[in-house]
Protein backbone atom coordinates (compact mmCIF):
# COMPACT_ATOMS: atom_id res chain seq x y z
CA UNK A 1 -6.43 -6.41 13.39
CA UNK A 2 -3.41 -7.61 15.34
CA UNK A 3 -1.04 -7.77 12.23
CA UNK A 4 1.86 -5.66 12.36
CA UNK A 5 1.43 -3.68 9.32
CA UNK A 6 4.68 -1.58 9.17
CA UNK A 7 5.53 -2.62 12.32
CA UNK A 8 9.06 -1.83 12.68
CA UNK A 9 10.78 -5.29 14.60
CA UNK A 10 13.44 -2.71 16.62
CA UNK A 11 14.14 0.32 17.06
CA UNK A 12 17.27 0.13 17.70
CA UNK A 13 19.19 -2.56 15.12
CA UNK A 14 18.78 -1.07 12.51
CA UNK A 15 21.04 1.66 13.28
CA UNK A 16 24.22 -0.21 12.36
CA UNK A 17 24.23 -2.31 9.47
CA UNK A 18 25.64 -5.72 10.31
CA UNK A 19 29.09 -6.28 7.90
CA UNK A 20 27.90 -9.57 7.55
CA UNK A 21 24.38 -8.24 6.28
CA UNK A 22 26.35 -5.73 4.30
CA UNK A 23 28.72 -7.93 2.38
CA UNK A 24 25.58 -10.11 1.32
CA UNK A 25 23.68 -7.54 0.36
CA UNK A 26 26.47 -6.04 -2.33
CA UNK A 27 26.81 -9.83 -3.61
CA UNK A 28 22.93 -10.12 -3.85
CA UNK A 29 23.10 -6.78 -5.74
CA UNK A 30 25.79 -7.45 -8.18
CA UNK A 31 25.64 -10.64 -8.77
CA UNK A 32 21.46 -10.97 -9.42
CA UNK A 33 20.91 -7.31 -10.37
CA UNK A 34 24.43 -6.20 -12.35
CA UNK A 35 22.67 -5.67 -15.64
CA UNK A 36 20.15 -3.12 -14.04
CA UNK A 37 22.87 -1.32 -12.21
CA UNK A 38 24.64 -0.75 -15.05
CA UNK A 39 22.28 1.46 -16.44
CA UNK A 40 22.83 5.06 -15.38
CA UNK A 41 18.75 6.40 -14.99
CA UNK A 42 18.74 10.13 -15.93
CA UNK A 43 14.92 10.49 -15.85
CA UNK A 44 14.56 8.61 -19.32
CA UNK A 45 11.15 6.87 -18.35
CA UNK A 46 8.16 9.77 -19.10
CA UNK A 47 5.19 9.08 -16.61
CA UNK A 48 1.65 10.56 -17.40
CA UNK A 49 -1.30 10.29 -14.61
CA UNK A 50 -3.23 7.73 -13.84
CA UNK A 51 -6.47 8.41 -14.28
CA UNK A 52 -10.21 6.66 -13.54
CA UNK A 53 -12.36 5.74 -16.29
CA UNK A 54 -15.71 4.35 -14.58
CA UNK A 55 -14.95 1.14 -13.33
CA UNK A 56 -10.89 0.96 -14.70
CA UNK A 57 -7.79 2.82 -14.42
CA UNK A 58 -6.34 4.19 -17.29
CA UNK A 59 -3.21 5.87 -18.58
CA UNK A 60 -2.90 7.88 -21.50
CA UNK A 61 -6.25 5.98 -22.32
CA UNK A 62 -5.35 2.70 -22.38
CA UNK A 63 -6.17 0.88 -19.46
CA UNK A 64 -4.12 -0.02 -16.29
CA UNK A 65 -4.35 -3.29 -14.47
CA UNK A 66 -1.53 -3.49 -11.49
CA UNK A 67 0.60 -5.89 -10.04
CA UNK A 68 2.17 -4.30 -7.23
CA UNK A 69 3.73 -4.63 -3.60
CA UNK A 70 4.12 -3.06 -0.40
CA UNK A 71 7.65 -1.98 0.93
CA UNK A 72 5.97 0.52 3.44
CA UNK A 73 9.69 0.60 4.77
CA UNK A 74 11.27 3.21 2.29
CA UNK A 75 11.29 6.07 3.89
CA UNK A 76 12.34 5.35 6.91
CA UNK A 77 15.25 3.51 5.44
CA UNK A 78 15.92 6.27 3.13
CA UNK A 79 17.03 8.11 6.16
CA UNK A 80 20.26 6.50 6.75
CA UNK A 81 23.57 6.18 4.33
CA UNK A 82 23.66 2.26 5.38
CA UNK A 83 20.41 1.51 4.43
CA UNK A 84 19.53 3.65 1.81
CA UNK A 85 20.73 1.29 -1.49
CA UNK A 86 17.72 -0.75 -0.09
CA UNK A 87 15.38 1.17 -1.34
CA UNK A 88 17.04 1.49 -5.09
CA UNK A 89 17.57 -2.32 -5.14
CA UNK A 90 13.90 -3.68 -4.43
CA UNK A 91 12.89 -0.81 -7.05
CA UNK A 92 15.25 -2.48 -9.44
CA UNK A 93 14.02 -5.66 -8.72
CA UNK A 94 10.48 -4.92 -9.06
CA UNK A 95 11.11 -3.46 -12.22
CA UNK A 96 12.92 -6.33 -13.53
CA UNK A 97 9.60 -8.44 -12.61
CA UNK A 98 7.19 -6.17 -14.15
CA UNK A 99 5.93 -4.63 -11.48
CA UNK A 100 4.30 -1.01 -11.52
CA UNK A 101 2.99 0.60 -8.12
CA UNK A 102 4.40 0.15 -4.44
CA UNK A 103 2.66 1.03 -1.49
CA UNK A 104 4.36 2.56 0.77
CA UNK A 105 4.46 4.79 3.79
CA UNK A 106 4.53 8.41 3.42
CA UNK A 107 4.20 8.86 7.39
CA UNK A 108 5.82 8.73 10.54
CA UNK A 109 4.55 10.72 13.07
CA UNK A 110 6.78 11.08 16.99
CA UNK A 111 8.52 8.03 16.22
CA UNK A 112 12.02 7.08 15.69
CA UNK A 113 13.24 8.66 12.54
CA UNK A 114 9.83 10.57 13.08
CA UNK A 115 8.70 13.13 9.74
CA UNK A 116 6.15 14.73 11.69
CA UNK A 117 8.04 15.51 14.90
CA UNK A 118 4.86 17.11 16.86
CA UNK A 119 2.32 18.69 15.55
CA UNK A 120 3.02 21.10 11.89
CA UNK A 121 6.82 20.62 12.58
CA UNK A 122 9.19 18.16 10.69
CA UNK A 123 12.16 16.87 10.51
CA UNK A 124 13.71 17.94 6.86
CA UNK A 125 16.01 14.96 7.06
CA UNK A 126 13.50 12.68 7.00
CA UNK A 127 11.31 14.79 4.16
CA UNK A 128 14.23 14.48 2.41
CA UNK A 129 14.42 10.84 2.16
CA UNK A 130 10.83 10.88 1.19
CA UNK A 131 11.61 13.30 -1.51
CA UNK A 132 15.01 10.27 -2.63
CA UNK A 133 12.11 7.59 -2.36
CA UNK A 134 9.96 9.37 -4.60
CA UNK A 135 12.60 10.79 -6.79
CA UNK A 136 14.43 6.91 -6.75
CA UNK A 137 10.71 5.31 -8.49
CA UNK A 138 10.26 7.72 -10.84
CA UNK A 139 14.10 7.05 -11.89
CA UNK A 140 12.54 3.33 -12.37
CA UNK A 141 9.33 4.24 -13.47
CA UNK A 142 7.72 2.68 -10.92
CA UNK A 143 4.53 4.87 -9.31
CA UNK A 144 4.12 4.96 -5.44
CA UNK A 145 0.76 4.54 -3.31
CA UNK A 146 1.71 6.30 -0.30
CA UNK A 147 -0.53 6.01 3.02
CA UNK A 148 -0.96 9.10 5.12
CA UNK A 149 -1.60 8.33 8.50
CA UNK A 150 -2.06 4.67 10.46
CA UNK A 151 -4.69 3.54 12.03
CA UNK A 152 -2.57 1.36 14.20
CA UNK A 153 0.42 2.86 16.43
CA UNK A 154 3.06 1.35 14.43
CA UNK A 155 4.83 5.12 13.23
CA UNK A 156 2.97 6.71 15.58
CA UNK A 157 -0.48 6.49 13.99
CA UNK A 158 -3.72 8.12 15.20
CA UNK A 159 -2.63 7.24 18.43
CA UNK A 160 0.20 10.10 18.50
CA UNK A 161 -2.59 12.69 17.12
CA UNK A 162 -4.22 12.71 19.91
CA UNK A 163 -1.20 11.85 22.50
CA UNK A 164 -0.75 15.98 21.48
CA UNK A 165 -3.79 16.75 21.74
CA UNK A 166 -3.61 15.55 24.96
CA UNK A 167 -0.43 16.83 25.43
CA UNK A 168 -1.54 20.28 24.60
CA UNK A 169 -4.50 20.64 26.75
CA UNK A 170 -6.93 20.61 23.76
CA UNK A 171 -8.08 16.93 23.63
CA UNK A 172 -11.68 15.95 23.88
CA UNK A 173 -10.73 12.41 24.95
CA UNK A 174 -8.00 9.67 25.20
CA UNK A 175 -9.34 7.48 23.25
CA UNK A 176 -7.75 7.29 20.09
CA UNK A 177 -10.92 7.15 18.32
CA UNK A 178 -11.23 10.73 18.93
CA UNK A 179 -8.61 11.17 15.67
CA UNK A 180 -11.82 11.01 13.94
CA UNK A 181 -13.76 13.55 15.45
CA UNK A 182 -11.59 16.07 17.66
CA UNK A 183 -11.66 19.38 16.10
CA UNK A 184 -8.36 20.01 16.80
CA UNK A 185 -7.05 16.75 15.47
CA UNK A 186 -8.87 17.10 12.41
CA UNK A 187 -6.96 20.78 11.78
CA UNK A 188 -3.32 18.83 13.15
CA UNK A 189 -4.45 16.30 9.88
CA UNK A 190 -5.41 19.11 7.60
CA UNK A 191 -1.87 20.89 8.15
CA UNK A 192 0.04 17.48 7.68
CA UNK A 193 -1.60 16.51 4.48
CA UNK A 194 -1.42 19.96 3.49
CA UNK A 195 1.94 20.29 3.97
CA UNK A 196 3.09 16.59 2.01
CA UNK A 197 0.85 17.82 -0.89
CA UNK A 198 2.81 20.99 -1.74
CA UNK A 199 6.36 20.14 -0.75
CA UNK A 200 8.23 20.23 -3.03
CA UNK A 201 10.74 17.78 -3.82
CA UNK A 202 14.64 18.60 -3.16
CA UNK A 203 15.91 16.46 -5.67
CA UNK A 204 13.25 16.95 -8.70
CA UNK A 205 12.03 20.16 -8.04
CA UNK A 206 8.82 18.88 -8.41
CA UNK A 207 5.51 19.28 -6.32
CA UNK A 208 4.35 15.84 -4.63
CA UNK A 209 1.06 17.24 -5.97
CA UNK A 210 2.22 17.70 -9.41
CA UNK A 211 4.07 14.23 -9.85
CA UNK A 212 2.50 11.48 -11.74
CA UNK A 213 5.23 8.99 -10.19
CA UNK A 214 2.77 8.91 -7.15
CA UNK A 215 -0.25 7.13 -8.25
CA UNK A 216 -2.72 8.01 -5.60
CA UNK A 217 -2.81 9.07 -1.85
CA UNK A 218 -4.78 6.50 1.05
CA UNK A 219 -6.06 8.64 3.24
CA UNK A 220 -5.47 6.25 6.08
CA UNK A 221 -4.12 2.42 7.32
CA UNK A 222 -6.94 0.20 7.63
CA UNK A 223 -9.61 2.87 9.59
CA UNK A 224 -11.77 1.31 12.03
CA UNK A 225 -13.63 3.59 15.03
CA UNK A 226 -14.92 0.88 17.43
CA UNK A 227 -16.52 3.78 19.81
CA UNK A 228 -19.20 4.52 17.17
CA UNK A 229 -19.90 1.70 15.10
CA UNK A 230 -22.77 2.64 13.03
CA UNK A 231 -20.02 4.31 10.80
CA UNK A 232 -21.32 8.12 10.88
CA UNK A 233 -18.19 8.72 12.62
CA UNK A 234 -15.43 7.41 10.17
CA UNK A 235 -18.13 8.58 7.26
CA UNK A 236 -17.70 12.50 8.43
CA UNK A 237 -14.49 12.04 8.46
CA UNK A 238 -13.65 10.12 5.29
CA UNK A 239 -16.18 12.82 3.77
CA UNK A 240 -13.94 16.17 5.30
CA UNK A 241 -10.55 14.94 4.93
CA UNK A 242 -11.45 13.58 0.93
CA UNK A 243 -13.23 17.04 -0.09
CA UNK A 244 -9.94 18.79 1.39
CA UNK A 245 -7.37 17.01 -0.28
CA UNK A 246 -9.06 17.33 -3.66
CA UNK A 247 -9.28 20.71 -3.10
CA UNK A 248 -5.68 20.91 -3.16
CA UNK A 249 -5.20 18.47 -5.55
CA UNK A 250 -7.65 17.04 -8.32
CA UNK A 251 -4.91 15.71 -10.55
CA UNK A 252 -3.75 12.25 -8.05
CA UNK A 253 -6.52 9.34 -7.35
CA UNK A 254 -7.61 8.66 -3.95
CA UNK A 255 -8.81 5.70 -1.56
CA UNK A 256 -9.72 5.32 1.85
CA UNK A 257 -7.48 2.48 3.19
CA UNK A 258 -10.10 -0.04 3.72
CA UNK A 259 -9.84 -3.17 5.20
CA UNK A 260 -12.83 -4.23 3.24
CA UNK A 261 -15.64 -5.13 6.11
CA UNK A 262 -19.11 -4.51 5.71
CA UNK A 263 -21.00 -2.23 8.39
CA UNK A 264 -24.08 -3.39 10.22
CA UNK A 265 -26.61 -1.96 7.41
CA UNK A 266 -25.02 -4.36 4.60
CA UNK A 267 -26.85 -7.33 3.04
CA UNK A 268 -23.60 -9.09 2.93
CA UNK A 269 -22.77 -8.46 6.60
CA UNK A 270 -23.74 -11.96 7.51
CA UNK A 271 -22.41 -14.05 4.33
CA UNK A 272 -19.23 -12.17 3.23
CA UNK A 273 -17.29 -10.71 6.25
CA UNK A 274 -14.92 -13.25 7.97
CA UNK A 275 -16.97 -13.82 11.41
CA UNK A 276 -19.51 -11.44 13.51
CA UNK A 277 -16.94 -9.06 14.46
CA UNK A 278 -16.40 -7.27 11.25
CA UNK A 279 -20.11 -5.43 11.31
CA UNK A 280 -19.09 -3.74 14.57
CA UNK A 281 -15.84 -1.81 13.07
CA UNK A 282 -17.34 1.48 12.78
CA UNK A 283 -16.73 0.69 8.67
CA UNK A 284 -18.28 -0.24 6.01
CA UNK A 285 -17.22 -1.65 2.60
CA UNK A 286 -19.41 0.37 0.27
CA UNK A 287 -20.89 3.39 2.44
CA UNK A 288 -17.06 4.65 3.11
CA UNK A 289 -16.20 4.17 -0.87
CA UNK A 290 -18.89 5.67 -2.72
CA UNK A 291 -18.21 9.48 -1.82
CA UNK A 292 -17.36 10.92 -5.22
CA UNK A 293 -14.41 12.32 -3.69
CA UNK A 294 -13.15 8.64 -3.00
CA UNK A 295 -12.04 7.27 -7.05
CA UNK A 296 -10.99 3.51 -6.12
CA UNK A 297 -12.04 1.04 -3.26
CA UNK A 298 -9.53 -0.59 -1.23
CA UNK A 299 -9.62 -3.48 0.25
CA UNK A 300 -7.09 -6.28 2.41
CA UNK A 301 -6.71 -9.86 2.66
CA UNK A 302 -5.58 -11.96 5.71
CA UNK A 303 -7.48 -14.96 6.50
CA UNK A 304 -5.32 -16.11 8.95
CA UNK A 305 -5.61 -12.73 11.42
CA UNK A 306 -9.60 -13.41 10.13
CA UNK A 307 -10.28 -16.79 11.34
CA UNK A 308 -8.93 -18.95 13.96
CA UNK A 309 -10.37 -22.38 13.17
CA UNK A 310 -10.38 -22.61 9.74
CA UNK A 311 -8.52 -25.10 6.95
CA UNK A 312 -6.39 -23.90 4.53
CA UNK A 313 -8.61 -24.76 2.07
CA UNK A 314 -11.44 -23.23 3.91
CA UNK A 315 -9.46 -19.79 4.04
CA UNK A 316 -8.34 -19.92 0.04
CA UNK A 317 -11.99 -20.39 -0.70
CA UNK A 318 -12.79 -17.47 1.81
CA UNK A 319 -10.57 -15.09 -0.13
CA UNK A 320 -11.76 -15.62 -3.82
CA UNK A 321 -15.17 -15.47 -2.50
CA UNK A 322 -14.12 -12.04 -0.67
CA UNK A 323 -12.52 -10.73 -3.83
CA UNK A 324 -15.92 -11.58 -5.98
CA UNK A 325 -18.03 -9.55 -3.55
CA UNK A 326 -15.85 -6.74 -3.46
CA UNK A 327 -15.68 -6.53 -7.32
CA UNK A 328 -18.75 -7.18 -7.34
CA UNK A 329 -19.60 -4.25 -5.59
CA UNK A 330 -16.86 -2.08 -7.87
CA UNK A 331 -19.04 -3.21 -10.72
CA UNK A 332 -22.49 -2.89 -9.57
CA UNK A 333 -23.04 -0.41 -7.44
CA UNK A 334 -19.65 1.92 -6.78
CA UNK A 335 -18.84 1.93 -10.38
CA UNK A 336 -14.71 2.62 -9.10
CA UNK A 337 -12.37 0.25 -9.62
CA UNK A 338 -11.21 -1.95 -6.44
CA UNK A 339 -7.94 -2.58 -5.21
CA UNK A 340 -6.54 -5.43 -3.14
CA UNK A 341 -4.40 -3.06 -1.55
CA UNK A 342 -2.74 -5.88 0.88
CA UNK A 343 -2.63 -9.36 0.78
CA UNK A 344 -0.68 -11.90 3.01
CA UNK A 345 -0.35 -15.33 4.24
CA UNK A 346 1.18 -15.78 7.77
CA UNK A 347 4.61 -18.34 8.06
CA UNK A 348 3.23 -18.56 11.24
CA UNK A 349 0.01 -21.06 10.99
CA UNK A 350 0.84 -24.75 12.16
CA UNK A 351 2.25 -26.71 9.04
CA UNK A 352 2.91 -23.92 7.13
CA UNK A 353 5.07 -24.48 3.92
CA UNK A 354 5.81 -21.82 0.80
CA UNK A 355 3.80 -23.94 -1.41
CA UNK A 356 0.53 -22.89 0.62
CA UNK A 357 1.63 -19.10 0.47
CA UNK A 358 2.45 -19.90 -3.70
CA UNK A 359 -1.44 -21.46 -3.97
CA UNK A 360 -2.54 -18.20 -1.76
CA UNK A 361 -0.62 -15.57 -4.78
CA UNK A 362 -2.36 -17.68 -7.13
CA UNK A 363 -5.78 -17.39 -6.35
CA UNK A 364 -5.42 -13.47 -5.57
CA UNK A 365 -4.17 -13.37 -9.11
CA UNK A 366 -6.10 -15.45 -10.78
CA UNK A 367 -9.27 -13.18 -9.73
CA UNK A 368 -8.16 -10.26 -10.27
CA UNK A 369 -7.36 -11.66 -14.06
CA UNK A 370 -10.11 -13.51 -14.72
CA UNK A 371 -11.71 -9.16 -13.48
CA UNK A 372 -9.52 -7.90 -16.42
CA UNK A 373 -9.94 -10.31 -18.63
CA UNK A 374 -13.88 -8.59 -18.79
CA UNK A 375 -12.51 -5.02 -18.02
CA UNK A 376 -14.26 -4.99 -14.81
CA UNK A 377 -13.34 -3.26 -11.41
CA UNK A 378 -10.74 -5.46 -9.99
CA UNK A 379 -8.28 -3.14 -10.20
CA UNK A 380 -4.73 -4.94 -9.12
CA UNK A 381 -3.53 -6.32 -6.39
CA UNK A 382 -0.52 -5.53 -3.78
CA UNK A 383 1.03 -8.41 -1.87
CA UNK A 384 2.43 -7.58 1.99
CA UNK A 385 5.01 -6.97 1.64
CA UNK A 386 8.60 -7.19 -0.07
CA UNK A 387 11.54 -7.23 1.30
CA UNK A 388 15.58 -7.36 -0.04
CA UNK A 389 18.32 -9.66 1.66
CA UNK A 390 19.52 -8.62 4.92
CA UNK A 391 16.18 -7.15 6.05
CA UNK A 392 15.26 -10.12 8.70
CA UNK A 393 14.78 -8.01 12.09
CA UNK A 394 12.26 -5.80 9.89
CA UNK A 395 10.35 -8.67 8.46
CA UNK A 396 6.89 -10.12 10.05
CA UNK A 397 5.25 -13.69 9.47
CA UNK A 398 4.41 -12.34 5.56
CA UNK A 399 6.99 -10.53 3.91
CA UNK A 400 9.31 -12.72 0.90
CA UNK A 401 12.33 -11.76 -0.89
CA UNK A 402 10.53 -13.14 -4.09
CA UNK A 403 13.41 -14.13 -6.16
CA UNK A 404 14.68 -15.92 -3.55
CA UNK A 405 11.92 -18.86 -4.40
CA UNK A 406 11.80 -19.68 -7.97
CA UNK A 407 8.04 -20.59 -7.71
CA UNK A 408 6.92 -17.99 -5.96
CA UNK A 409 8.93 -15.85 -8.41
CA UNK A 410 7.17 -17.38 -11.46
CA UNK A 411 4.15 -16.86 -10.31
CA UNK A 412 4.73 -13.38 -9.88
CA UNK A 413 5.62 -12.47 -12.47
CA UNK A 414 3.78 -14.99 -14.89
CA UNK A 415 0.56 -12.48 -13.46
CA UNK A 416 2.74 -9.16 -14.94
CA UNK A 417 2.79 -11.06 -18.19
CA UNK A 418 -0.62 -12.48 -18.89
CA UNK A 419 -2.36 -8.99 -17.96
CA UNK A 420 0.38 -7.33 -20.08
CA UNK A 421 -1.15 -9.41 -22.65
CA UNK A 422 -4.86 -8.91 -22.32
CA UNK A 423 -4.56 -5.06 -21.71
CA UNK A 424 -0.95 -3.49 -20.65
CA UNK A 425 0.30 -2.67 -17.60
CA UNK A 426 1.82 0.42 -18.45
CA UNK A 427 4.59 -0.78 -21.27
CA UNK A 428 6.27 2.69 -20.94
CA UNK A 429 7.38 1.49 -17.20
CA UNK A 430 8.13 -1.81 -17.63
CA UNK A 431 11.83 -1.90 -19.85
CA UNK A 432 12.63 -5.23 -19.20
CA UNK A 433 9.23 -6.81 -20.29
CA UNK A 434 9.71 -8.56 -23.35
CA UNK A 435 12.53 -10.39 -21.87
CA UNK A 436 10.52 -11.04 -18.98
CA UNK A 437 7.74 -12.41 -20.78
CA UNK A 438 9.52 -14.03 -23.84
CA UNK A 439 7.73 -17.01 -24.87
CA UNK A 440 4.54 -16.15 -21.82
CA UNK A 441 2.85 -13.95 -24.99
């Protein structure tokens, strides 16, 4: 997929903080968030796991429906003095609108403001704005999805695994496929997740594998191994890396990073998955979740990357139909719950207006409530992505500020509220929810 998923705009920009960017940034913050700021966070908010119960998520056994967001930017913004407060503002925010997971990065391998610097060795500046990220959300009480490696080269990616390899002398082959099956690539992998698993946070004191602010680890950024597209590839590897991870750590849940296609053995290769294409990703939909190692599916949305020709109203009825299958599936034959891990429309597409990327939220939501409404598998959903004022060289054609639009805003967090409702979302992390959804209940 072409989209730049945590594709940073420049490397360079960000480095100094415009004054003009600055100064609007404090007003945003004190003038739109001044009652949240005034409270002083000491760790008041008590998390417990999340947990899997067949086909839901629960917590402290009630169950767990999600409305969250990516902001795969936070570490790499936690890095710097100038840009840190970003971080603690869209937490803030998303607290104020109910929300109660962010995806987010919890990579960047060789590249600027790199964690992994080369292979086993890291930069303890950058762990340690991981460790203020992580520490920061559970201050909130908002849990974390962090990604472990990209599939695309944005942060370096599988790419840079095997640039060392290559590097080193050790490499089987160029391609970049060979992250997947390399020997040596697979034991570079091993020693990263190994090491992210057992650090041990600088400000907590806590174990990343011992904190229930993280919700779950993705194993990777929208996988796809082209060279070998009946799958057995991507399987072995999904297979080894999910077996070693729970080894080290059974308490946290954990996904693949799907996209969501279906391989070339699927029924619903021909009716479900956007065009031809998709069958000959080296994926598949239901093969790659059902290891018992794997507890959720994951799955992405983008019917504008996915078809070229197509009507709005042609893609909006793509993408409920999308989200049935793949719940479908969570219900029927995984028995996990299923994620909608990233969802975005594209400013970009001729005509475009915010009241098409409004109707696009709505449907997403609407699906996954009319799924919760029945305690099935449609698990929550996580829009691409979110962004605070002052952030335009790192946004692409889907990221929001969503209180900047009052509609979009509404619709947001009209979803917290009616799943609130029906189930909970996790009261004990959401302090500002009966204002929120005074007069919704």
């Amino acid at each position: 997929m072409v989209k730049s998923s945590g594709y940073r705009m420049t490397s360079t920009n960000g480095l100094f903080f415009p004054i003009l960017g600055f100064a609007s940034i404090i007003a945003f913050i004190f003038l739109s968030f001044g009652d949240l700021l005034s409270v002083k966070y000491k760790n008041e908010i008590s998390l417990s796991f999340v947990e899997r119960n067949g086909t839901n998520f629960v917590v402290d056994g009630q169950l767990f429906y999600i409305n969250g967001w990516n902001s795969y930017w936070f570490m790499d913004h936690a890095v710097h003095d100038h840009s840190r407060a970003r971080i603690r503002t869209m937490l803030q925010a998303a607290s104020k609108m109910g929300l109660t997971v962010c995806r987010t990065w919890a990579f960047n391998d060789g590249d600027y403001n790199a964690l992994q610097v080369s292979p086993g060795q890291f930069d303890e500046r950058v762990f340690r704005a991981l460790d203020y990220v992580i520490a920061e959300a559970r201050e909130v009480g908002i849990r974390l999805l962090l990604s472990l490696v990209n599939n695309l080269d944005a942060y370096g990616g599988k790419t840079q695994y095997v640039k060392w390899a290559w590097g080193e002398g050790v490499g089987l082959s160029p391609s970049n496929d060979s992250f997947f099956y390399d020997p040596s690539i697979r034991i570079y992998f091993k020693n990263y997740v190994k090491t992210i698993l057992t650090r041990k946070n600088t400000i907590t004191g806590i174990e990343y594998r011992d904190d229930p602010v993280i919700f779950g680890w993705e194993l990777i950024n929208e996988p796809r191994c082209i060279t070998d597209r009946s799958g057995d590839t991507l399987q072995d590897w999904i297979e080894e890396m999910s077996t070693f991870i729970k080894a080290i750590d059974n308490k946290h849940l954990l996904t693949v990073g799907l996209e969501g296609f279906y391989g070339p053995k699927s029924p619903k290769r021909k009716n479900v998955n956007p065009e031809f294409w998709a069958a000959d990703m080296g994926v598949d939909f239901v093969r790659n979740s059902a290891p018992s190692t794997i507890d959720f599916a994951s799955v992405h949305i983008y019917p504008d990357q996915w078809f070229k020709n197509k009507t709005l109203g042609g893609k909006l009825k793509f993408v409920a139909d999308w989200m049935h299958s793949h719940i479908e599936d969570g219900d029927k034959i995984l028995k996990k719950p299923v994620m909608f891990t990233e969802f975005g429309l594209s400013d970009l597409n001729k005509g475009f207006d915010p009241s098409q990327r409004d109707e696009f939220y709505k449907i997403v939501f609407d699906v996954i409530y009319e799924s919760a409404k029945k305690k099935g598998a449609g698990g929550g959903s996580f829009a691409w992505q979110f962004l605070v004022e002052g952030m335009e060289e790192f946004n692409d054609d889907f990221g929001i500020v969503p209180w900047k639009r009052a509609s979009t805003y509404r619709i947001i967090t009209g979803h917290t509220c009616r799943l609130a409702k029906i189930h909970g979302v996790g009261m004990e992390v959401t302090r500002n929810m009966k204002n929120l959804c005074k007069g919704r209940w």
